[in-house]
C-alpha atoms as a PDB file:
ATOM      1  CA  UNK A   1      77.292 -31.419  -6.220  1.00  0.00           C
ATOM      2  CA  UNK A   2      75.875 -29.235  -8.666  1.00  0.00           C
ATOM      3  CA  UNK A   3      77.092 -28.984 -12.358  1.00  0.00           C
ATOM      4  CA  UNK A   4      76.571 -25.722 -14.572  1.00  0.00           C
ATOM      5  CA  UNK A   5      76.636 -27.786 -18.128  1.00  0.00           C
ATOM      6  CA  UNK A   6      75.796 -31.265 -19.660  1.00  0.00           C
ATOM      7  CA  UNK A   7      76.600 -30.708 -23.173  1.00  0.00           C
ATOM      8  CA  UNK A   8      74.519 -33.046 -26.084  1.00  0.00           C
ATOM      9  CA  UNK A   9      76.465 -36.517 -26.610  1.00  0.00           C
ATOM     10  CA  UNK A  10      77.272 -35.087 -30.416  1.00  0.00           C
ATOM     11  CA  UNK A  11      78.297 -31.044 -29.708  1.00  0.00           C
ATOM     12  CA  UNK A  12      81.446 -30.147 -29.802  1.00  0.00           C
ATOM     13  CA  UNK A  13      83.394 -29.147 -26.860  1.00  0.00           C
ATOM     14  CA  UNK A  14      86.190 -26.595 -26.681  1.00  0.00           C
ATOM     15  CA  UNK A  15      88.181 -26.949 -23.626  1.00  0.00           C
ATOM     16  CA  UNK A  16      90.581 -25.056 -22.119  1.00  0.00           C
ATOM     17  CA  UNK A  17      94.612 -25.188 -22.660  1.00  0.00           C
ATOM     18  CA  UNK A  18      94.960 -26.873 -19.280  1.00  0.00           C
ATOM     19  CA  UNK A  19      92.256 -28.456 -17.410  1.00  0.00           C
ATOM     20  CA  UNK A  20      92.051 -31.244 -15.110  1.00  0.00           C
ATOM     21  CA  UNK A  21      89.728 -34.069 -15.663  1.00  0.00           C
ATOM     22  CA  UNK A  22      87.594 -36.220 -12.630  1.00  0.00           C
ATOM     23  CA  UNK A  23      85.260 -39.082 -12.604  1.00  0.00           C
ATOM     24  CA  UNK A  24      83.814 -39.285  -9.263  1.00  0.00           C
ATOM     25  CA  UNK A  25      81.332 -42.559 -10.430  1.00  0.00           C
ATOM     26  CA  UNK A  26      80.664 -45.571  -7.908  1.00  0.00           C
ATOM     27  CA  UNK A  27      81.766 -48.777  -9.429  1.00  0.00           C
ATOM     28  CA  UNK A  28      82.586 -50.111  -6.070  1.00  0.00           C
ATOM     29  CA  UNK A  29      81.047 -48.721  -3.024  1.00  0.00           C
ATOM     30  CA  UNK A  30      83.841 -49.680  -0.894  1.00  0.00           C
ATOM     31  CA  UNK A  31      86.442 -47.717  -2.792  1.00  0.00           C
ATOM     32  CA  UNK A  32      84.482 -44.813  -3.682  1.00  0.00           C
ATOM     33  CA  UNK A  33      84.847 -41.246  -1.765  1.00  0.00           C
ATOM     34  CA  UNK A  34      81.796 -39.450   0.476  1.00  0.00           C
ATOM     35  CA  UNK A  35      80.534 -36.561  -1.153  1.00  0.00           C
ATOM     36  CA  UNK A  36      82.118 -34.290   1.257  1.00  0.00           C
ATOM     37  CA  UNK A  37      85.388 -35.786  -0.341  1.00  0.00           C
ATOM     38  CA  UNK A  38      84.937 -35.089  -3.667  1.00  0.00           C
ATOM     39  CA  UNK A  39      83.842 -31.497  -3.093  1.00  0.00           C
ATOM     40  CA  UNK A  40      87.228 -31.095  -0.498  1.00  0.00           C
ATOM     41  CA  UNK A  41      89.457 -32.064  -3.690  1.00  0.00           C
ATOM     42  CA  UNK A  42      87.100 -30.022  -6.396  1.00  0.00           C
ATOM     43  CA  UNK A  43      87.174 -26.586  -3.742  1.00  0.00           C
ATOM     44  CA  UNK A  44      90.539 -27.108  -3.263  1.00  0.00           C
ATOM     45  CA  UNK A  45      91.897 -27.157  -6.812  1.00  0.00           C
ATOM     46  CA  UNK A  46      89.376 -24.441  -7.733  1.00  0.00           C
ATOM     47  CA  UNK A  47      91.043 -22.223  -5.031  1.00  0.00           C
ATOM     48  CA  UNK A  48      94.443 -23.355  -7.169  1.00  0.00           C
ATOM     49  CA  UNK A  49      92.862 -22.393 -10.529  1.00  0.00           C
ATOM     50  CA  UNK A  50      92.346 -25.331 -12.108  1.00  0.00           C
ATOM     51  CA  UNK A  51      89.888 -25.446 -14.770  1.00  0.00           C
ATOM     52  CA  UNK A  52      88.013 -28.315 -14.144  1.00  0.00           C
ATOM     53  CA  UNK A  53      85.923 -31.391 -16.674  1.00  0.00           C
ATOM     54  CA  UNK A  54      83.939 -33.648 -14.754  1.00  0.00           C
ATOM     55  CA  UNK A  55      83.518 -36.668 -16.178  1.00  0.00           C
ATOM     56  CA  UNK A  56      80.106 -39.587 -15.646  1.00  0.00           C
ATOM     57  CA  UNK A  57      77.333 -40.608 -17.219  1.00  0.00           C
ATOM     58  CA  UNK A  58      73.687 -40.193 -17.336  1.00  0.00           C
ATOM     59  CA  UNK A  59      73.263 -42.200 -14.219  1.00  0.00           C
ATOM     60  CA  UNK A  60      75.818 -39.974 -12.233  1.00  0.00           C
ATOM     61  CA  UNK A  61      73.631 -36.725 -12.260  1.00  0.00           C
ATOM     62  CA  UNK A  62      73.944 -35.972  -8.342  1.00  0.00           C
END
């Protein structure tokens, strides 16, 4: 999964009216999607128009 922006932990960020927010991070392996998964739901609500904000930390970059 690629992502076009990682913004500086201080700038601010202006978001859309209406977006919809997703934290795809591992905390447990056992309850945690494939990647295939997570791109499914992401395709799938881009198709619907939904701006999305992924959400993770440093660690997360994949």
């Amino acid at each position: 999964m690629n992502c076009d922006f990682y913004p500086d932990a201080y700038e601010k960020i202006v978001l859309f009216d209406e977006y919809v927010c997703i934290h795809p991070s591992e905390t447990w392996q056992s309850r945690t999607w494939d990647k295939s998964k997570w791109q499914a739901l992401l395709e799938g609500l881009v198709r619907l128009g939904k701006n999305l904000v992924i959400l993770g930390k440093t660690e997360d970059k994949e």
